[in-house]
Structures are given as C-alpha cells and as structure tokens.
C-alpha atoms as a PDB file:
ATOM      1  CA  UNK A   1      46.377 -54.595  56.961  1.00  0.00           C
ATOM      2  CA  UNK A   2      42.855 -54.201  55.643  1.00  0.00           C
ATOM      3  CA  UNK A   3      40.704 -52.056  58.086  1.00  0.00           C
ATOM      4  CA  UNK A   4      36.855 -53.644  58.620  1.00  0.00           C
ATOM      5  CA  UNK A   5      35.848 -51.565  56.141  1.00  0.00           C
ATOM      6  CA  UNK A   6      37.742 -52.677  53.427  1.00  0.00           C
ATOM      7  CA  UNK A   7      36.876 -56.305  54.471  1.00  0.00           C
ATOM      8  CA  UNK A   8      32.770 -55.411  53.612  1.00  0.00           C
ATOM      9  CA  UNK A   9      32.893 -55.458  50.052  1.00  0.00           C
ATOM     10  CA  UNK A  10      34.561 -58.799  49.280  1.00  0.00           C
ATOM     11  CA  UNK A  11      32.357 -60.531  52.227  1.00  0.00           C
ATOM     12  CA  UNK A  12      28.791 -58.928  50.429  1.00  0.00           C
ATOM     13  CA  UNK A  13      29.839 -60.124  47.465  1.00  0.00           C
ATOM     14  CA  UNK A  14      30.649 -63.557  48.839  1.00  0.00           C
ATOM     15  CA  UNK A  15      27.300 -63.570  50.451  1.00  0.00           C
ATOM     16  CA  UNK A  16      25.242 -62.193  47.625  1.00  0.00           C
ATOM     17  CA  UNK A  17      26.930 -64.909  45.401  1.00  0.00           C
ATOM     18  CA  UNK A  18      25.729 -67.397  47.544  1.00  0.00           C
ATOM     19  CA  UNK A  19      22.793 -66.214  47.778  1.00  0.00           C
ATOM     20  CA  UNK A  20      22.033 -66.057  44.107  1.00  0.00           C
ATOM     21  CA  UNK A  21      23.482 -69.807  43.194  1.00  0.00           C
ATOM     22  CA  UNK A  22      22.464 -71.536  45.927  1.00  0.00           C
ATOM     23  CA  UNK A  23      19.032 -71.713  44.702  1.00  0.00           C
ATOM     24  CA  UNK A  24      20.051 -72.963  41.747  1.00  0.00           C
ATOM     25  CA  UNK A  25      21.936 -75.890  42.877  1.00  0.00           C
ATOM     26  CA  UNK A  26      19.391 -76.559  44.912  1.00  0.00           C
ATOM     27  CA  UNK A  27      16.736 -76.854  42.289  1.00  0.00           C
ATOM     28  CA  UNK A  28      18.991 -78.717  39.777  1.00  0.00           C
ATOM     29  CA  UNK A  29      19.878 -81.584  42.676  1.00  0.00           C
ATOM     30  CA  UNK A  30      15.861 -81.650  43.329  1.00  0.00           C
ATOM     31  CA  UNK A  31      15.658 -82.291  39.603  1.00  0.00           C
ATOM     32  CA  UNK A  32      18.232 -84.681  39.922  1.00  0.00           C
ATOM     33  CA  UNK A  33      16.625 -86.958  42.430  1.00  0.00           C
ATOM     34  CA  UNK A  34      13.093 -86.375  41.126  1.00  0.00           C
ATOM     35  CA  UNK A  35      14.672 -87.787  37.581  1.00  0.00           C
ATOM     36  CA  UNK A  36      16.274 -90.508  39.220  1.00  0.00           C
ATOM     37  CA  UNK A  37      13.083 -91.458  41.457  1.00  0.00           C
ATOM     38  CA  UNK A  38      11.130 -91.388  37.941  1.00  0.00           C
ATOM     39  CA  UNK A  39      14.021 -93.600  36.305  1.00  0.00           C
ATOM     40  CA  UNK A  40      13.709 -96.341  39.564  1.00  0.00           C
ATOM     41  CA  UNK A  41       9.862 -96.406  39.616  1.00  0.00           C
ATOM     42  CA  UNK A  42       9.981 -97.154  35.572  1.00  0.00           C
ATOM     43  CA  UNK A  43      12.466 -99.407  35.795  1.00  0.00           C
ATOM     44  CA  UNK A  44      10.543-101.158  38.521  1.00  0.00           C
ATOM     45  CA  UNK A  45       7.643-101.288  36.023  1.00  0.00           C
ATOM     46  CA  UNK A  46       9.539-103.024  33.354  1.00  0.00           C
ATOM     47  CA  UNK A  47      10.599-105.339  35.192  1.00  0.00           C
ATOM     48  CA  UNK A  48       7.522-106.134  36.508  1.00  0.00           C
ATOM     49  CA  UNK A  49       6.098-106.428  33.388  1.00  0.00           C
ATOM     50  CA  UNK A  50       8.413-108.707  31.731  1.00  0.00           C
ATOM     51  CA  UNK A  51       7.901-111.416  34.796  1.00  0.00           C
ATOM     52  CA  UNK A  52       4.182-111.270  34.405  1.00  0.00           C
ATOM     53  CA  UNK A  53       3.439-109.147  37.451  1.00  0.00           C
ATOM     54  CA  UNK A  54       1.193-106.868  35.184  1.00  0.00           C
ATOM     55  CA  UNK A  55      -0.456-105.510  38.316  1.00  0.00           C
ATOM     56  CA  UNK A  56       2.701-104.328  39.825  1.00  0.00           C
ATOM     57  CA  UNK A  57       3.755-102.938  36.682  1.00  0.00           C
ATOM     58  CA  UNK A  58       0.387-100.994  36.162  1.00  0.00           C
ATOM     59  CA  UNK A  59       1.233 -99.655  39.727  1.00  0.00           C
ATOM     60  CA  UNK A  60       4.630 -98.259  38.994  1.00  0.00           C
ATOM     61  CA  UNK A  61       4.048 -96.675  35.603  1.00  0.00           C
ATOM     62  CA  UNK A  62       0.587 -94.992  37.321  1.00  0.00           C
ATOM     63  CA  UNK A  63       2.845 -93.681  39.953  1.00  0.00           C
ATOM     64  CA  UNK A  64       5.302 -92.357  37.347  1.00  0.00           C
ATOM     65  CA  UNK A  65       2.709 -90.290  35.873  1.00  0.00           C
ATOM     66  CA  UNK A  66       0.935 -89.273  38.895  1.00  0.00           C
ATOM     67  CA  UNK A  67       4.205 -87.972  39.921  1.00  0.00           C
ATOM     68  CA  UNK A  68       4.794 -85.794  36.530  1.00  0.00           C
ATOM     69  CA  UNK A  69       1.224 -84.601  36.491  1.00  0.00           C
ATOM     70  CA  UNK A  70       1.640 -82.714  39.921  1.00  0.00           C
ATOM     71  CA  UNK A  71       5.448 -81.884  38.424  1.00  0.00           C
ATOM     72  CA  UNK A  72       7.538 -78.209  37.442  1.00  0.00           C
ATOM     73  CA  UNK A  73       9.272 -81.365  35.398  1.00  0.00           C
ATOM     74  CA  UNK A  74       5.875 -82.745  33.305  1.00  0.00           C
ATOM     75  CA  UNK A  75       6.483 -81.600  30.249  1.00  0.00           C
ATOM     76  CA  UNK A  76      10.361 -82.694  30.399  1.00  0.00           C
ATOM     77  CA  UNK A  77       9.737 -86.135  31.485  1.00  0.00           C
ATOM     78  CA  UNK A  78       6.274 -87.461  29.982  1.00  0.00           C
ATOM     79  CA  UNK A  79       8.303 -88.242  27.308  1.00  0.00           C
ATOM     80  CA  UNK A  80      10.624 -90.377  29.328  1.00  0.00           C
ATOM     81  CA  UNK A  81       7.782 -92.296  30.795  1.00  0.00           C
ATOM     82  CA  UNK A  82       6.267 -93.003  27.943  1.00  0.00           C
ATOM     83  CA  UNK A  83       9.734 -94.475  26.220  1.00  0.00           C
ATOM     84  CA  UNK A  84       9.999 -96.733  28.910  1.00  0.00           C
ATOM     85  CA  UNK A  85       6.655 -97.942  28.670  1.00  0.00           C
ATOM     86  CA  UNK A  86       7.545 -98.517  24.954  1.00  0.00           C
ATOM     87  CA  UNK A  87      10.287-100.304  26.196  1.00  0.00           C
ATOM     88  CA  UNK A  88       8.760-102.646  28.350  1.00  0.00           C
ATOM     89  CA  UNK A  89       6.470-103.642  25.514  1.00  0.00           C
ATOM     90  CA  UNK A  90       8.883-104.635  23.437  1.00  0.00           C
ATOM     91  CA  UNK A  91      10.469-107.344  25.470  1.00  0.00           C
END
C-alpha cells in the first residue's frame, strides 16, 4: 500500500504536466478558431463579391485585416487574406 507520501510525487508531476501543456492547447485551439473566424469572414467576402455585393465584400475583407493587424497571428495569416482576395478576383 503506498503511504501519502509516496502518492506526492506522481500527483506533482501530474499537476505540473498540466500545468505546462495546458497553455499550450489552449493557445493552439485560440489559433484554431481565430483561423477559422478569418477563413468564414473571407469566404463571406468572396462570395459577396462574385454576386455583386461589392460593399459587403469590402466589409468582410476590411474586417479580415483589421482582425490580423491587432493579431499574435499577422504575419501568419496576411498571406491567407490576401490569397483569398486573389481568389475572389479571379471569378
């Protein structure tokens, strides 16, 4: 039978691992949804775009970049802004 003190060691490292990771999955799901919130506002854009709605589109893809500017993420996803806004131009 292990004795409390024997029980310490296992449970600090337990704690400490959670600790140090859960951070880090924390961050990479915040990444996550600020990629996919990017990815729905561009889409939004193109779509926009291609009916004519060139107002609405303006909207979304100056929302998309407002949202980088202020971003940990800008220099990641500036480029994925600006290859949908390629995209939509090519329609």
């Amino acid at each position: 039978m292990r004795t409390k003190r024997s029980l310490w060691k296992p449970l600090l490292t337990a704690l400490l691992s959670i600790a140090f990771f859960l951070p880090l999955l924390l961050q990479a799901q915040e990444e996550k949804d600020f990629e996919e919130e990017l990815r729905t506002l561009l889409q939004e854009g193109i779509e926009a775009y291609e009916k004519a709605k060139y107002e609405l589109a303006y909207q979304k893809f100056e929302t998309a970049f407002q949202k980088i500017e202020g971003s940990q993420y800008a220099d990641r996803y500036s480029g994925l802004v600006l290859a949908f806004i390629r995209r939509s131009g090519e329609g």
